[in-house]
Protein backbone atom coordinates (compact mmCIF):
# COMPACT_ATOMS: atom_id res chain seq x y z
CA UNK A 1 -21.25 47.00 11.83
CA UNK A 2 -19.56 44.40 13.94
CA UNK A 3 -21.26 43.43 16.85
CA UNK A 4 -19.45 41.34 19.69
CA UNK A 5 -21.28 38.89 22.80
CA UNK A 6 -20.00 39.64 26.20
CA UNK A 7 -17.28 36.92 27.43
CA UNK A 8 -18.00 35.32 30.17
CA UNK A 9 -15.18 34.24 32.15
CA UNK A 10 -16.01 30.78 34.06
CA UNK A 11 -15.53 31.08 38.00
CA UNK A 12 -12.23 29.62 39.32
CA UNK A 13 -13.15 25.87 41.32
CA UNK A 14 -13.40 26.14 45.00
CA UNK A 15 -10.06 24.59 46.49
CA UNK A 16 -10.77 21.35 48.11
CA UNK A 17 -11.44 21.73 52.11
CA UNK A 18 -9.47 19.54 53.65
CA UNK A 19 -10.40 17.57 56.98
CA UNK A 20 -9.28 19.35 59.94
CA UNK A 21 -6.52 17.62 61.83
CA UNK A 22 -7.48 15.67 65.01
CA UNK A 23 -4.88 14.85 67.44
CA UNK A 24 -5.39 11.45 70.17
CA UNK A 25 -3.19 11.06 73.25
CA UNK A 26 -3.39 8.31 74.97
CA UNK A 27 -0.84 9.13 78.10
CA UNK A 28 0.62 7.22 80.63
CA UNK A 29 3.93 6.33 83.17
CA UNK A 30 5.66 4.66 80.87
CA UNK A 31 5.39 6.89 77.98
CA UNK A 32 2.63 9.01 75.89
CA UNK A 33 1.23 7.47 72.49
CA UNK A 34 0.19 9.79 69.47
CA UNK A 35 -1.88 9.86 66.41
CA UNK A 36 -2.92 12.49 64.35
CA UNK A 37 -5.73 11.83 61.87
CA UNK A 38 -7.39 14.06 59.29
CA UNK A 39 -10.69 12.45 58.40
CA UNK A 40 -10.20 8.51 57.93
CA UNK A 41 -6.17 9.01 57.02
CA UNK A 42 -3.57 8.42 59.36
CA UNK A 43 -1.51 11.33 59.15
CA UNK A 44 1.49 10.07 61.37
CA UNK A 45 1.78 8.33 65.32
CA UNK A 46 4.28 8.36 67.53
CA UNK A 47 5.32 7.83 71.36
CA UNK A 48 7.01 10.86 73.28
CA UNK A 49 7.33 10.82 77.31
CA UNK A 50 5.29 9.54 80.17
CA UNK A 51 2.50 12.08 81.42
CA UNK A 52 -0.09 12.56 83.10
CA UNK A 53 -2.47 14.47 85.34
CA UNK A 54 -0.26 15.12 87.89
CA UNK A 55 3.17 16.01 85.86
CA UNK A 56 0.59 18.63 84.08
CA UNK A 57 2.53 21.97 84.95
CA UNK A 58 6.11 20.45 85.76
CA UNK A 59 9.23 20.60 84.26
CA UNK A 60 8.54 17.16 83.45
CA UNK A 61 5.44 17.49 82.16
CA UNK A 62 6.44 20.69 79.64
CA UNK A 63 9.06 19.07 78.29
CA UNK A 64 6.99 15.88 77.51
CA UNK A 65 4.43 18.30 75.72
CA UNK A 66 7.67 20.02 74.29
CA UNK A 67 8.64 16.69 72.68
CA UNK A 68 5.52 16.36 71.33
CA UNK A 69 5.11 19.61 69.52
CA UNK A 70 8.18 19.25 68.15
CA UNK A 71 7.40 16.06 66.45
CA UNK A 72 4.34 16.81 65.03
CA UNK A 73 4.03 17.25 61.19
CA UNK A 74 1.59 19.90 61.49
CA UNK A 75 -0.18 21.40 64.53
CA UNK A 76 -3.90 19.58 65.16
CA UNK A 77 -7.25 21.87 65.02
CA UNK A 78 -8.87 19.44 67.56
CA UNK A 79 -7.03 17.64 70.69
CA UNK A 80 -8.87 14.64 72.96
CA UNK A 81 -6.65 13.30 75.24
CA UNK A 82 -6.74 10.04 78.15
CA UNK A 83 -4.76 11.02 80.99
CA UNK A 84 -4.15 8.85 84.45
CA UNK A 85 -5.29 10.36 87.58
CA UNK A 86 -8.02 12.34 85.88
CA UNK A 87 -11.64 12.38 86.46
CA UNK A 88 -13.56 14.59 83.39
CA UNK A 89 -15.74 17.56 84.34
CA UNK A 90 -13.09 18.26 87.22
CA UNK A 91 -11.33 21.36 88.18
CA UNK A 92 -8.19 19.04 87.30
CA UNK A 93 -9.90 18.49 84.13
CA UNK A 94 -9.91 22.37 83.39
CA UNK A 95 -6.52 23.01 84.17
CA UNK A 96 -5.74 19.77 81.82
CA UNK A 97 -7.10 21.15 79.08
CA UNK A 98 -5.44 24.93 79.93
CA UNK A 99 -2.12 23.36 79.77
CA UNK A 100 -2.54 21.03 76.95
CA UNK A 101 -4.03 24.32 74.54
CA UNK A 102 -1.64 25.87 75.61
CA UNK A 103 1.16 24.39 74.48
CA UNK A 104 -0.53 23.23 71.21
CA UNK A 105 -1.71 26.53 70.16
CA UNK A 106 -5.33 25.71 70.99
CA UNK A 107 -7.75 27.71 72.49
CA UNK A 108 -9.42 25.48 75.37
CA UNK A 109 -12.64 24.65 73.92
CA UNK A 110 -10.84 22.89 71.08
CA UNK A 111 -9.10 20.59 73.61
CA UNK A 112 -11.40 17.34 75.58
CA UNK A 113 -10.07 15.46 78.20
CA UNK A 114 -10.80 12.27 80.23
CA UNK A 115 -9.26 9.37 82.46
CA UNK A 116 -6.74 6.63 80.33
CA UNK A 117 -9.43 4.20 81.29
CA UNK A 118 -12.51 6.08 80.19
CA UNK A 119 -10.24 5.95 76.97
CA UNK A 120 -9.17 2.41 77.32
CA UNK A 121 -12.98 1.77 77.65
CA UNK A 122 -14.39 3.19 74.88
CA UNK A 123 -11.74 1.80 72.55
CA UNK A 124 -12.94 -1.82 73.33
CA UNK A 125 -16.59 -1.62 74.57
CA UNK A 126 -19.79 0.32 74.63
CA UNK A 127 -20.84 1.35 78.18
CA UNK A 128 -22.66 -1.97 79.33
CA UNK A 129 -20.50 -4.41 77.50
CA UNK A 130 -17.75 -5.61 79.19
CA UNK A 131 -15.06 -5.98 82.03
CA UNK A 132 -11.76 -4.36 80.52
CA UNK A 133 -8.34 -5.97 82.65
CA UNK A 134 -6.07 -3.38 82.26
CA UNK A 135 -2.30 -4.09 82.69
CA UNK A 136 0.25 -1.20 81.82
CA UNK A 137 2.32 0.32 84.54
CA UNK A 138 -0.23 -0.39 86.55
CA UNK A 139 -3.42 -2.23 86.76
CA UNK A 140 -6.90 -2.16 87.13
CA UNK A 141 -10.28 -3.85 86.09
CA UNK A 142 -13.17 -1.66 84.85
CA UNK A 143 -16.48 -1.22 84.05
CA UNK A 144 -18.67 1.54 82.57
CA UNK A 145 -22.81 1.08 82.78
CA UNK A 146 -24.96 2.15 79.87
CA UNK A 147 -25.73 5.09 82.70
CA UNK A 148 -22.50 6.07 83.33
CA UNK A 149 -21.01 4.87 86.44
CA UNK A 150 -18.08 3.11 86.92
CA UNK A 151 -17.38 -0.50 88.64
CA UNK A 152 -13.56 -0.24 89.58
CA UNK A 153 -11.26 -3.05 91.30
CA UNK A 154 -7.43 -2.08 91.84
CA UNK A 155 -5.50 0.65 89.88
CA UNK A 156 -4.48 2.22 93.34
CA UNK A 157 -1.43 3.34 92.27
CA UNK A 158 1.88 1.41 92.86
CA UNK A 159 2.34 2.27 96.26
CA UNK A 160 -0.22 0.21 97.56
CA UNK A 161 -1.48 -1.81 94.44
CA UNK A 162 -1.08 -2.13 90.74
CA UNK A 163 -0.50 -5.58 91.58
CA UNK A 164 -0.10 -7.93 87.93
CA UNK A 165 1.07 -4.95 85.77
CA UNK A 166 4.18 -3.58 84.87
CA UNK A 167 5.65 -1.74 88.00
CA UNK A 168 4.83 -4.81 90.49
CA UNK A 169 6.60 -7.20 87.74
CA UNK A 170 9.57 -4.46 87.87
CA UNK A 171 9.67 -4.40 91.24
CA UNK A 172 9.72 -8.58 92.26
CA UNK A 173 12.16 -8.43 89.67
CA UNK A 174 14.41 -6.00 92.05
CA UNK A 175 13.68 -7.79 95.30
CA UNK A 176 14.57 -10.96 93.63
CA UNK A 177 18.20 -9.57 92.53
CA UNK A 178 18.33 -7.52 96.22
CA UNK A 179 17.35 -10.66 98.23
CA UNK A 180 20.73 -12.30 96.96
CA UNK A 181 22.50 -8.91 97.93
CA UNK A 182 21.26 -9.07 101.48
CA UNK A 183 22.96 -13.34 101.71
CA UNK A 184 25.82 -11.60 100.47
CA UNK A 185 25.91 -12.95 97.30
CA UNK A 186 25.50 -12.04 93.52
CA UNK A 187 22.05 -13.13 92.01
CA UNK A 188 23.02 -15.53 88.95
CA UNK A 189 20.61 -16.79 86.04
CA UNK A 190 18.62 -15.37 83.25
CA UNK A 191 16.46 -12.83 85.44
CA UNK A 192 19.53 -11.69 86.95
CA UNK A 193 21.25 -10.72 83.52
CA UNK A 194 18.25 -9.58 82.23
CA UNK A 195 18.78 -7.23 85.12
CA UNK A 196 21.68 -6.00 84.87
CA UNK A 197 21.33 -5.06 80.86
CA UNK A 198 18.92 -2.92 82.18
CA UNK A 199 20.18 -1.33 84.89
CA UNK A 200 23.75 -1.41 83.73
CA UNK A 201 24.54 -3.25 87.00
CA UNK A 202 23.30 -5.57 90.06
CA UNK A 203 24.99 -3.86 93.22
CA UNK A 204 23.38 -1.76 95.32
CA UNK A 205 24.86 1.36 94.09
CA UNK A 206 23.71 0.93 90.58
CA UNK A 207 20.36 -0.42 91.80
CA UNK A 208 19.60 2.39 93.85
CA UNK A 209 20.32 4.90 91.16
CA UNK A 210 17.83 3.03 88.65
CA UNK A 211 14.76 3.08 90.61
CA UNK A 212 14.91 6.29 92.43
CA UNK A 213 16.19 8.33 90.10
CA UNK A 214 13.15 8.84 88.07
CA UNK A 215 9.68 9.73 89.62
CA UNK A 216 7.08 6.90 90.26
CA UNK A 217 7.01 4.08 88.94
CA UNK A 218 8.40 4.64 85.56
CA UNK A 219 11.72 3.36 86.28
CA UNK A 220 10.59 0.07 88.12
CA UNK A 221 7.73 -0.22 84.47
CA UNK A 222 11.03 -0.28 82.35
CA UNK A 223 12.08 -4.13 84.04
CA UNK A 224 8.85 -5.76 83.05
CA UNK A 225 10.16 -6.86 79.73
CA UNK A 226 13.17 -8.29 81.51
CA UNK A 227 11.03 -10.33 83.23
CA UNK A 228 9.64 -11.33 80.55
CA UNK A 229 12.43 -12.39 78.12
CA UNK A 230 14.13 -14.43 81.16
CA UNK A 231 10.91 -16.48 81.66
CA UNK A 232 10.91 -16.44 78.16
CA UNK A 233 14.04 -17.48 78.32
CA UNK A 234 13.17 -20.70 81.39
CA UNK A 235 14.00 -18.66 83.93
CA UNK A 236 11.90 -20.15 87.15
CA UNK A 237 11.55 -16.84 89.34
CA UNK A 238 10.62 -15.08 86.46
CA UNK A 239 7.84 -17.24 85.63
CA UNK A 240 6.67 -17.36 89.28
CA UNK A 241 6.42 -13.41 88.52
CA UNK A 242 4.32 -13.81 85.53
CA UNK A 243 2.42 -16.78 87.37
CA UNK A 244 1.29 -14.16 90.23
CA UNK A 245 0.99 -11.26 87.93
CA UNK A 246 -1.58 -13.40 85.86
CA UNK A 247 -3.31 -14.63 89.03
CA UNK A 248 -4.03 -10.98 90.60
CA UNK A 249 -5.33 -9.71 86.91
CA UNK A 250 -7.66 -12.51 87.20
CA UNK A 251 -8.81 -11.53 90.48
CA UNK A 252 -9.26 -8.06 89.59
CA UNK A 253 -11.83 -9.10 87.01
CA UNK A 254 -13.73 -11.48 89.03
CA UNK A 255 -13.74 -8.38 91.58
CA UNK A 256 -16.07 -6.95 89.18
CA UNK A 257 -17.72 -9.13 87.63
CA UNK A 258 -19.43 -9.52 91.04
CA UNK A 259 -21.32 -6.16 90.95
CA UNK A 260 -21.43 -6.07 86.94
CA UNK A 261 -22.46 -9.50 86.46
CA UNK A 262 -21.08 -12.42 84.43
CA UNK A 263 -20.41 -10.15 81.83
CA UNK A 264 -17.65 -10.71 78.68
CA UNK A 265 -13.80 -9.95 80.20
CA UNK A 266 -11.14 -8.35 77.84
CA UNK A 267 -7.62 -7.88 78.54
CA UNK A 268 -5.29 -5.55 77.59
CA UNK A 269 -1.91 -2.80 78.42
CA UNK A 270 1.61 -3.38 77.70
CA UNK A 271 2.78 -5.28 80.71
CA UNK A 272 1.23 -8.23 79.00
CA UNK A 273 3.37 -7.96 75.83
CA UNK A 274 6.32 -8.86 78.16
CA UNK A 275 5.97 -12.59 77.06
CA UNK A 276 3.50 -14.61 75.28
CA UNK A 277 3.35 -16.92 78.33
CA UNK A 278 1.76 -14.22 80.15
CA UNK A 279 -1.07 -13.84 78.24
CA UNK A 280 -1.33 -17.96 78.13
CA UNK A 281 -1.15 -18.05 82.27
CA UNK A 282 -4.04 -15.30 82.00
CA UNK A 283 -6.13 -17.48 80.17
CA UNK A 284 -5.45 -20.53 81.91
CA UNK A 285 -7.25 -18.46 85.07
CA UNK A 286 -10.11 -16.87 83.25
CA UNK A 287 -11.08 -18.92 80.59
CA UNK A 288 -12.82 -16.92 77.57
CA UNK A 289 -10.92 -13.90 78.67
CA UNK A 290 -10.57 -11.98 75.36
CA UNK A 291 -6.87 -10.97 75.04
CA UNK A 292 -6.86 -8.09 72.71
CA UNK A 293 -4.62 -4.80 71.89
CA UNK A 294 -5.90 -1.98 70.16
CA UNK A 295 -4.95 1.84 69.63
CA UNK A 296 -6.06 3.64 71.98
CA UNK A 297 -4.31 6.74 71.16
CA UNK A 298 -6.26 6.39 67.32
CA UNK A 299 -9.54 6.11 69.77
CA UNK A 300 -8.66 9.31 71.28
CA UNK A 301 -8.30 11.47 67.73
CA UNK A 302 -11.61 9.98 66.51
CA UNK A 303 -13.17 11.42 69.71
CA UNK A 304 -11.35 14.43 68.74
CA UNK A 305 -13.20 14.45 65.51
CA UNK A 306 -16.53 13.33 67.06
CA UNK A 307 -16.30 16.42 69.34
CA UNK A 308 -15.18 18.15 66.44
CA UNK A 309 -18.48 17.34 64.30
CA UNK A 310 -20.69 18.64 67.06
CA UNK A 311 -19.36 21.77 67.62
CA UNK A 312 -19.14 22.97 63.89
CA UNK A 313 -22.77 21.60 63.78
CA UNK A 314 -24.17 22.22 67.07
């Protein structure tokens, strides 16, 4: 008599989990930077359009978070975002993170928030640190205590500050080109053509239409470079614009450094990408000033992830 074992059929392997997706915003005037990470890979990056606190719940603002959606690869499981003009744990916050779930297909408690230069910040210092100069479309110096608070000089907005960043550079630029309008001449020279590529023209007309077409200070951000590639290019009014840009940076970090202490300074934001003498002229007025750029958008996914860890764990 034939007698047979029982067959034991080996379980199928578990399919590998993978990492869940963290998106980082890091938002601004001039335009919003992406990066979507899953665990240490880079997934993909990208820039869509300006936002921020404020354009939260406007056309504007929905069709910059449109933009977005439609270029990402794959929807993220976790979203921290920087945004300008916010202050975290605010009713502004709250609303932030409504909208932002929202149109990501998050629920709210998957979604953190907090100011670009809490963001800024933590991307190049610990609380305690440092002084981070901060020059984008506009400008500020800042400074975050191992309790918390925050030392601030400038980043008033462009109306009545922002002085040495990208919307004051974008706006000498302009008054340089006008002042020739109002002798009733043409402005000639390298800033003037550099201009003019920009704005697709130097009379008042075509001026006009440039800068107050678009909201804030956007449009005036968009003639930094300019400046840059006619100082770049010898261009003495242009340099004088870099020259005082480079001077009220400095300031702004001194500002601080009086109620922080002589503490390290680091500098960083687009505007000072314009030109490499910009940069040089910074250094010439704070020397050891620590010129540095790094990804602050990437800083905002891994606080995704951090946030992430703790609720799965917590």
């Amino acid at each position: 008599m034939l007698s047979f074992m029982p067959c034991h059929t080996p379980p199928a392997p578990s399919p590998t989990r993978l990492p869940p997706l963290a998106l980082g915003l890091d938002a601004g005037g001039s335009g919003t930077q992406w990066a979507l990470l899953r665990g240490a890979e880079r997934v993909a990056s990208g820039t869509v359009a300006p936002l921020t606190a404020a354009l939260l719940g406007t056309p504007a603002g929905e069709a910059a978070l449109h933009s977005l959606r439609g270029v990402l690869p794959a929807l993220p499981q976790r979203l921290h975002a920087g945004l300008p003009g916010l202050s975290a744990g605010s009713a502004q916050a709250e609303a932030a993170r409504a909208h932002l779930a929202a149109a990501l297909g998050l629920s709210a408690r998957q979604v953190s928030v907090e100011g670009d230069l809490d963001l800024a910040y933590r991307a190049h210092f610990a609380p305690g640190e440092g002084v981070l100069i901060y020059a984008g479309t506009g400008s500020i110096a800042y400074h975050v205590t191992t309790s918390g608070q925050t030392l601030r000089a400038g980043g008033r907005g462009y109306r009545i500050g922002d002085d040495g960043a990208g919307a004051s550079l974008g706006r000498g630029a302009l008054r340089h080109v006008t002042d020739a309008l109002d002798f009733g001449q043409g402005a000639t020279g390298p800033l003037a053509e550099e201009v003019a590529a920009v704005t697709g023209g130097l009379d008042w007309d075509t001026l006009r239409s440039f800068v107050y077409a678009a909201p804030g200070a956007s449009a005036l951000a968009r003639l930094a470079p300019a400046v840059g590639r006619a100082a770049d290019r010898g261009d003495a009014a242009a340099l004088e614009l870099l020259r005082g840009a480079a001077t009220s940076l400095a300031e702004l970090g001194r500002r601080v450094q009086v109620r922080a202490g002589p503490l390290p300074l680091r500098a960083t934001g687009g505007a000072l990408r314009v030109s490499p003498l910009f940069p040089e002229l910074l250094r010439g007025l704070l020397p050891g000033v620590d010129i540095e750029w790094r990804d602050h958008a990437e800083a905002a996914a891994r606080a995704a992830q951090t946030a992430q860890r703790t609720a799965t764990t917590g």
